[in-house]
Protein backbone atom coordinates (compact mmCIF):
# COMPACT_ATOMS: atom_id res chain seq x y z
CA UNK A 1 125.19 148.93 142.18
CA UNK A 2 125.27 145.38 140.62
CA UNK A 3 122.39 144.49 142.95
CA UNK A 4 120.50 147.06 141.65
CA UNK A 5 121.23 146.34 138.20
CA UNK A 6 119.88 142.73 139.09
CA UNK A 7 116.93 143.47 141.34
CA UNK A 8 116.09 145.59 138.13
CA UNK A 9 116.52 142.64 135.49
CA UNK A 10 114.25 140.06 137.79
CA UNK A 11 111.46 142.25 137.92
CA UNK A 12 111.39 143.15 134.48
CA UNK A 13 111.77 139.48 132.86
CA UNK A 14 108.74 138.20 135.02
CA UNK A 15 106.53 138.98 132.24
CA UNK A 16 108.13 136.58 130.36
CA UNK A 17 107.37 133.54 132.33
CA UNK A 18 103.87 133.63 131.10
CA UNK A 19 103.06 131.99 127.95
CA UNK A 20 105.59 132.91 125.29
CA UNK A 21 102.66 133.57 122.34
CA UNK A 22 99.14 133.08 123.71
CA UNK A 23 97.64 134.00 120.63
CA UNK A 24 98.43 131.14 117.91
CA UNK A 25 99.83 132.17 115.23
CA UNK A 26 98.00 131.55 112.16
CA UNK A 27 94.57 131.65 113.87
CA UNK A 28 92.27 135.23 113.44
CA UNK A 29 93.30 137.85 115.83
CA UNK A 30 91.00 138.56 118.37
CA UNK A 31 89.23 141.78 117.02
CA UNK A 32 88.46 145.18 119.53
CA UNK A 33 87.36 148.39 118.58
CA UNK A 34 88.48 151.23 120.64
CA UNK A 35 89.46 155.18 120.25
CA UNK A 36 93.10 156.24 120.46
CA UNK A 37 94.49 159.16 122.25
CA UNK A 38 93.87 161.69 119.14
CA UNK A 39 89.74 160.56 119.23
CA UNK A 40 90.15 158.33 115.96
CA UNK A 41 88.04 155.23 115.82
CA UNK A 42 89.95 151.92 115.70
CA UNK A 43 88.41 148.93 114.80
CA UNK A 44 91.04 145.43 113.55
CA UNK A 45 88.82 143.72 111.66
CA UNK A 46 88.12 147.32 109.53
CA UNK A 47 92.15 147.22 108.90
CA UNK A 48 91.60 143.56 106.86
CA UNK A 49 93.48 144.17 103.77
CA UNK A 50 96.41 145.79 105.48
CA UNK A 51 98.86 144.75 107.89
CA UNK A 52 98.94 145.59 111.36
CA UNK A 53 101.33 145.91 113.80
CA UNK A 54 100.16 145.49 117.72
CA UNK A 55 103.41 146.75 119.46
CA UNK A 56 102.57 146.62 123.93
CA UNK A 57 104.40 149.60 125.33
CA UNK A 58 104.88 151.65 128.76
CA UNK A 59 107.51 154.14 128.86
CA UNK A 60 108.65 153.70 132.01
CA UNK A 61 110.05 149.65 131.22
CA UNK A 62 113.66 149.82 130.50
CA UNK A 63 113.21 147.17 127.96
CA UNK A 64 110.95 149.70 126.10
CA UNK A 65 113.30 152.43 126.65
CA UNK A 66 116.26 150.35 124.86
CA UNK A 67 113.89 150.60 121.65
CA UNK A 68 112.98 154.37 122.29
CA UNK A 69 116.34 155.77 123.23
CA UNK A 70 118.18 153.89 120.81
CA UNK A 71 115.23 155.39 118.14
CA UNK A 72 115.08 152.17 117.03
CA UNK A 73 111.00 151.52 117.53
CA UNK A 74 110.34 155.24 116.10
CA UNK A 75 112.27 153.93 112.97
CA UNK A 76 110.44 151.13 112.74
CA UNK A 77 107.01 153.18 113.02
CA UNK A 78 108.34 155.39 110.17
CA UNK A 79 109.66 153.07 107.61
CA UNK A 80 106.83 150.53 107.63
CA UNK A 81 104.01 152.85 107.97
CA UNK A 82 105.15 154.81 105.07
CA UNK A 83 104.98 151.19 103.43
CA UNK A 84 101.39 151.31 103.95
CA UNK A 85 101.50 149.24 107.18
CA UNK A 86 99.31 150.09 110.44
CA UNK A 87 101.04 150.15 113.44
CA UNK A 88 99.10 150.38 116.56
CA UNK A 89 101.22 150.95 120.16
CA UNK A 90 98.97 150.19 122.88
CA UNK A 91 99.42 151.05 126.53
CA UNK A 92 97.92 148.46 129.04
CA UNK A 93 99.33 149.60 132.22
CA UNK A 94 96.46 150.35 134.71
CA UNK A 95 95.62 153.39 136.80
CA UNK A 96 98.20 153.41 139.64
CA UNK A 97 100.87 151.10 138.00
CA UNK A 98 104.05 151.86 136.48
CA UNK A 99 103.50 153.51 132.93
CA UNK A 100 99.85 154.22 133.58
CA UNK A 101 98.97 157.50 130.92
CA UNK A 102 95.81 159.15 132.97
CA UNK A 103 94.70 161.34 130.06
CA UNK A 104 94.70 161.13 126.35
CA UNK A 105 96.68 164.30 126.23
CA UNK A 106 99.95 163.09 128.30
CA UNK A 107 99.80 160.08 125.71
CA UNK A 108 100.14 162.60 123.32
CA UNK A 109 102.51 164.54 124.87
CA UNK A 110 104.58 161.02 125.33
CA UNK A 111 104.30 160.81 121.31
CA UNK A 112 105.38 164.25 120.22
CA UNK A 113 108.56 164.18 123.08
CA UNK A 114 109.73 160.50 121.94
CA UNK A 115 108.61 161.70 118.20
CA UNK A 116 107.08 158.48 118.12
CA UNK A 117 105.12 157.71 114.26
CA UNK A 118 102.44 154.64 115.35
CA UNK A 119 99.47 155.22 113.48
CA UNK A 120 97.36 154.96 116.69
CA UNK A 121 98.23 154.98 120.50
CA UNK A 122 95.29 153.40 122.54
CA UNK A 123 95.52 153.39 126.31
CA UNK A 124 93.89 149.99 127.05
CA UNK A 125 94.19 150.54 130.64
CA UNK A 126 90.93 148.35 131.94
CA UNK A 127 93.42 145.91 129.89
CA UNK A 128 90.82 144.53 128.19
CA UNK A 129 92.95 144.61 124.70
CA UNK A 130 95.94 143.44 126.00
CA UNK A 131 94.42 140.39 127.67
CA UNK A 132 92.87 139.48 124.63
CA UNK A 133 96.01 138.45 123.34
CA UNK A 134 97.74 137.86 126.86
CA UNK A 135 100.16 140.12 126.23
CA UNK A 136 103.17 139.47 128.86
CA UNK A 137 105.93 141.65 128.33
CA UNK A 138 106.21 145.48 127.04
CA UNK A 139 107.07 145.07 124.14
CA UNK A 140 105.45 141.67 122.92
CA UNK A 141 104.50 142.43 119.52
CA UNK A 142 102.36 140.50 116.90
CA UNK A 143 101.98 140.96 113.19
CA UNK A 144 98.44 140.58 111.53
CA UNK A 145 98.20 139.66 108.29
CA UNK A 146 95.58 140.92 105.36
CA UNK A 147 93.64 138.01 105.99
CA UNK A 148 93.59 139.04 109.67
CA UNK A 149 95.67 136.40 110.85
CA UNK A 150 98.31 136.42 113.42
CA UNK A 151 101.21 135.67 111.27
CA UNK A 152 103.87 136.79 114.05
CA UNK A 153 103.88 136.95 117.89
CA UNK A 154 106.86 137.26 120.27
CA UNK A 155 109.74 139.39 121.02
CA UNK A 156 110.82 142.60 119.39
CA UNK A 157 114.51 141.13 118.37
CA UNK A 158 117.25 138.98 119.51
CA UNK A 159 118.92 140.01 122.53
CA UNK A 160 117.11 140.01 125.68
CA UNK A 161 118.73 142.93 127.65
CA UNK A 162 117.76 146.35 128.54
CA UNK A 163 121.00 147.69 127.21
CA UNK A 164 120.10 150.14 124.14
CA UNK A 165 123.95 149.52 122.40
CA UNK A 166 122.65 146.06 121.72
CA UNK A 167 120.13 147.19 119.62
CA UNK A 168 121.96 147.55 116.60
CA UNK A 169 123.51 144.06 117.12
CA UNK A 170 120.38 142.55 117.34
CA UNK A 171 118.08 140.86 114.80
CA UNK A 172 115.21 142.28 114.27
CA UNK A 173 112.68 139.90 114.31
CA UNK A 174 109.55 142.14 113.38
CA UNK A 175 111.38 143.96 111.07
CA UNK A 176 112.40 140.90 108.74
CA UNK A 177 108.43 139.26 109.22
CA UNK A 178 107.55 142.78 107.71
CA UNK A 179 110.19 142.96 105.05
CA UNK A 180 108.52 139.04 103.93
CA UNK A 181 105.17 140.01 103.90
CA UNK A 182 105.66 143.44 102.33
CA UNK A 183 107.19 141.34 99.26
CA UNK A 184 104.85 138.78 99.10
CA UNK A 185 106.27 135.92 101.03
CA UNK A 186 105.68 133.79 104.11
CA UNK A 187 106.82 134.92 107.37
CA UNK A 188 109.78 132.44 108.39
CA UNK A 189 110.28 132.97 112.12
CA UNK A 190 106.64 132.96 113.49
CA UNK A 191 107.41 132.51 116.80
CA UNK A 192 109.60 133.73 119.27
CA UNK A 193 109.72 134.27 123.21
CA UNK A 194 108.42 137.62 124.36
CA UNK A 195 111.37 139.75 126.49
CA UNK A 196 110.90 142.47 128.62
CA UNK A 197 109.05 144.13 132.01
CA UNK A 198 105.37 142.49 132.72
CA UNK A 199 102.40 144.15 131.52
CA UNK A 200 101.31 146.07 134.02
CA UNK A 201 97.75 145.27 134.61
């Protein structure tokens, strides 16, 4: 069983060997314009004046599921979109790897069962998006300013593990960039090393 448990945890943490934040933070996000699952037109450089959320995701990583199971992420979603900010979960996992989506409607499906509140889902699955900003892990997330600038790129919070008890032990790195910018203020911790299973591409 313990092998198992550590065959699991190698796998998963290869995506972090790749470079911790390939986009550099205070430089303009690369822009893409896409549709997401429900047929809505996305576009980032149409969101300028708000701030954006880029959150990588497959629901089969165990990293991911911490967030999910723990309803941690769906919180998240909730509390800062309410607050006026976009959050955008996008799926990079190509056809025939692990969390691979084939159809707009088992995304959506996905959405309603984990009663997830993103404002859009896009399945990037050519991966086009996702190596834009080499994403490396599910989830690496980055925070966009209203300027458009990447003002935060890394890891989802402070403890590295799959283990969804540790979430509430854990800072919460995106959450405290949000709470700064949301009142005005710098973000503090810019940078931090992405955790979790490889993007999938």
């Amino acid at each position: 069983m313990k092998k198992t448990i550590l065959t699991l945890m190698t796998i998963c943490f290869i995506g972090s060997s790749g470079p911790a934040n390939a986009v550099t933070v205070g430089e303009d996000a690369p822009d893409f314009k896409t549709n997401d699952v429900n047929g809505a037109e996305f576009s980032l450089s149409a969101q300028k004046g708000k701030i954006v959320v880029l959150e990588w995701t497959n629901p089969q990583c165990p990293f991911v599921k911490k967030q999910y199971d723990s309803n941690s992420m769906q919180a998240l979603q909730k509390k800062y979109t309410e607050a006026g900010v976009v959050w955008v979960s996008v799926n990079s996992s190509a056809e025939g790897r692990e969390g691979y989506l084939a159809s707009d409607s088992e995304a959506k499906k996905l959405i309603t069962d984990k009663q997830a509140s993103s404002s859009f889902y896009i399945r990037d699955s050519i991966g086009d998006i996702g190596k834009s900003f080499r994403a490396t892990t599910t989830p690496h997330m980055f925070i966009i300013d209203k300027s458009g600038k990447v003002v935060y790129a890394g890891a989802i919070d402070s403890i590295p593990s799959a283990n969804k008890d540790d979430v509430a032990k854990a800072e919460n790195y995106v959450a405290v960039a949000l709470d700064e910018l949301l009142a005005g203020k710098e973000v503090t911790k810019q940078n931090t090393t992405a955790y979790g299973c490889s993007v999938k591409y």
